[in-house]
Protein backbone atom coordinates (compact mmCIF):
# COMPACT_ATOMS: atom_id res chain seq x y z
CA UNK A 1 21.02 -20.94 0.19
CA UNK A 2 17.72 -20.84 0.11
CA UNK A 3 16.21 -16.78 0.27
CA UNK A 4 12.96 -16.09 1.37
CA UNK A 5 11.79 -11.98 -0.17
CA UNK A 6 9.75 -9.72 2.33
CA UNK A 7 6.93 -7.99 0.71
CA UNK A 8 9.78 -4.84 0.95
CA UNK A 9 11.67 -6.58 -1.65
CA UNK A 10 9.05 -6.91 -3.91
CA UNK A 11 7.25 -3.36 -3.59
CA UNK A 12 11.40 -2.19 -4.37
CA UNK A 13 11.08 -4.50 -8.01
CA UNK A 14 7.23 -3.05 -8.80
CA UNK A 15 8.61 0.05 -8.26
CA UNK A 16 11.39 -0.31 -10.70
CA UNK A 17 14.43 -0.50 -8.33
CA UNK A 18 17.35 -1.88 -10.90
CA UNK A 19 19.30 -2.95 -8.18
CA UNK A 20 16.91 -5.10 -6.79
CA UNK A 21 16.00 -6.46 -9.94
CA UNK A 22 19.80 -7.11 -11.11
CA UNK A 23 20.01 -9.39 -7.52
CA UNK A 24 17.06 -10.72 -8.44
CA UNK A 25 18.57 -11.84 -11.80
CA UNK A 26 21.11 -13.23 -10.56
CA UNK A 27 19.82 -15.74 -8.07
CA UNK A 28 19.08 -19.12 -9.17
CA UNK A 29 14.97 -18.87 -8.95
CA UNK A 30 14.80 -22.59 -7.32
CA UNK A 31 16.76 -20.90 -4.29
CA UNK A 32 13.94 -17.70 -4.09
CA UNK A 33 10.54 -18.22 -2.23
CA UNK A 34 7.67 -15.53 -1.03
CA UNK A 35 6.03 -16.22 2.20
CA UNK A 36 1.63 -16.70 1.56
CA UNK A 37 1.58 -13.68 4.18
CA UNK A 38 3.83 -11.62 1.62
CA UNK A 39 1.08 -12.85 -0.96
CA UNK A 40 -1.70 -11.51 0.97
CA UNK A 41 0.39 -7.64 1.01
CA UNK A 42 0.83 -7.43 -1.87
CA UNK A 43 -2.09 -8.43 -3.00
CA UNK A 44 -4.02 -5.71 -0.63
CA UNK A 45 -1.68 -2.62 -1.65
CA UNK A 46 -2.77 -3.47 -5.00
CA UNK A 47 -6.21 -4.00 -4.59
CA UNK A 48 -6.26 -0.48 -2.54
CA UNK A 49 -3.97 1.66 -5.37
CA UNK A 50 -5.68 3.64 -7.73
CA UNK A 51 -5.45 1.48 -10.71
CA UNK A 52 -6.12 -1.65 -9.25
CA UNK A 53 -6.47 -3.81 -12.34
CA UNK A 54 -2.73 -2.11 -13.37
CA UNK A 55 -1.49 -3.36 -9.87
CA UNK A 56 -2.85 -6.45 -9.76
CA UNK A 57 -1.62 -7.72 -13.09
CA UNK A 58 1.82 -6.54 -12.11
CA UNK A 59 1.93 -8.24 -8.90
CA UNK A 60 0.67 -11.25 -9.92
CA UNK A 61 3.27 -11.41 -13.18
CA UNK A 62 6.08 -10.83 -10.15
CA UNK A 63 4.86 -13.41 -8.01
CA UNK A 64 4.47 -15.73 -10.79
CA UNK A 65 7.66 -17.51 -11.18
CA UNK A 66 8.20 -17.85 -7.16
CA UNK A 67 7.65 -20.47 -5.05
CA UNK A 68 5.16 -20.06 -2.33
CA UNK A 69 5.28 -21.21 1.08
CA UNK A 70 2.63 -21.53 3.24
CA UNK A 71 2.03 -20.22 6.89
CA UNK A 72 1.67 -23.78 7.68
CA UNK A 73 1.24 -25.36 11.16
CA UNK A 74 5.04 -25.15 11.83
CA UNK A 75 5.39 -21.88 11.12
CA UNK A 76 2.12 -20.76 13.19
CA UNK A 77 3.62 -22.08 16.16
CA UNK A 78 7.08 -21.03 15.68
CA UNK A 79 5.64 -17.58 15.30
CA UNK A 80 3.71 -17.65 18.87
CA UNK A 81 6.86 -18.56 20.26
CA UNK A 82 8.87 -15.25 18.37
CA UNK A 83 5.82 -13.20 19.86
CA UNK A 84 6.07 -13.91 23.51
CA UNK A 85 9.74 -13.88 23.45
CA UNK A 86 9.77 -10.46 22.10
CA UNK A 87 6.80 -9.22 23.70
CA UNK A 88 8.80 -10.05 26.89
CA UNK A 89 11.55 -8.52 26.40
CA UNK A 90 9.30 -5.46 25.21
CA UNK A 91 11.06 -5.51 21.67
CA UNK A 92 7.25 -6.49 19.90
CA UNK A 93 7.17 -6.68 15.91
CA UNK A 94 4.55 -6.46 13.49
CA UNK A 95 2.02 -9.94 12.72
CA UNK A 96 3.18 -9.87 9.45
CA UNK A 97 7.03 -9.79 9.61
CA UNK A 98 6.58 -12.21 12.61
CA UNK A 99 4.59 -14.52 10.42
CA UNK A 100 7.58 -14.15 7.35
CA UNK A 101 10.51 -14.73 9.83
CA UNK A 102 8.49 -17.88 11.07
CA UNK A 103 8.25 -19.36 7.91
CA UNK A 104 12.19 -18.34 7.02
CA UNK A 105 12.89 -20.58 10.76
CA UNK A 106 10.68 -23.34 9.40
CA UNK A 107 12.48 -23.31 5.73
CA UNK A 108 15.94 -22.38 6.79
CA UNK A 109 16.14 -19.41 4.38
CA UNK A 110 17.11 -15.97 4.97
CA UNK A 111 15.21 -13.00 4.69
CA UNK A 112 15.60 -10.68 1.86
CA UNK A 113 14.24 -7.05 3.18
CA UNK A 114 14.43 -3.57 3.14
CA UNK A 115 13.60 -3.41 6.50
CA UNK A 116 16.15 -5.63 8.90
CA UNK A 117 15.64 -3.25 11.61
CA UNK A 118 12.17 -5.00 12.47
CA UNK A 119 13.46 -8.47 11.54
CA UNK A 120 17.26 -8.17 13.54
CA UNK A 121 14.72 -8.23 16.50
CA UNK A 122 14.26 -12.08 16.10
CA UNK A 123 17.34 -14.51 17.38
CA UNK A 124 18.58 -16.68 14.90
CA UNK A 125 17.07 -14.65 12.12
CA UNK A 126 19.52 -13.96 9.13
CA UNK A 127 18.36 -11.27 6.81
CA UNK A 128 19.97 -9.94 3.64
CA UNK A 129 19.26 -5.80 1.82
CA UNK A 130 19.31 -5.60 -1.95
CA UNK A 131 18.76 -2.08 -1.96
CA UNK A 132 22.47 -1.67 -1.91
CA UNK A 133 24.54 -2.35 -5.15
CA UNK A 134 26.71 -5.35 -4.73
């Protein structure tokens, strides 16, 4: 099954969560993907920490080995669709989560997160929480 990681998942692995990186491990890295949007996160909490060149380096060296998928024209139009039905039923989520939960639709993956709260909001949506110890 193919897993798609929130930027949550990958701020829990810079920031040294074993349990995280012991999933991590353990999943067969043709089946793991980062969504472009996740990309652009990271890349700005690094950019805006302290050491910046320290941050960078270190996201980049965790991004490295995962595939990236694009917010692609699919995805884009999926994610309009997520934003009016939530907006009308008042139940709204952030640009960025709606983005990655587009692209997981599009790709048929779940989402790996720390925060399933936001994502449970979106039908059809399957999300998974490494945090805990398996």
């Amino acid at each position: 099954m193919k897993r798609l990681l929130d930027t949550t998942v990958l701020v829990d692995l810079l920031r040294g969560d074993e349990d995280v990186r012991r999933r991590l491990e353990a999943e067969d890295p043709a089946d793991l993907a980062i969504s472009t949007v996740t990309v652009s996160e990271l890349l700005t909490g690094a950019t805006l920490a302290a050491d910046t060149h320290r941050e960078l380096f270190a996201v980049e060296l965790a991004i490295r080995p995962l595939r990236q998928l694009p917010l692609d024209g699919p995805s884009a139009r999926r994610a309009g669709l997520i934003k009016a039905l939530l907006d009308r039923q008042g139940t709204p989520i952030g640009v960025a989560d709606r983005l990655i939960a587009a692209t997981a639709l599009e790709h048929d993956a779940v989402v790996v997160t720390s925060n399933a709260r936001e994502f449970a909001r979106v039908p059809s949506l399957i999300t998974e929480d490494w945090r805990a110890p398996v």
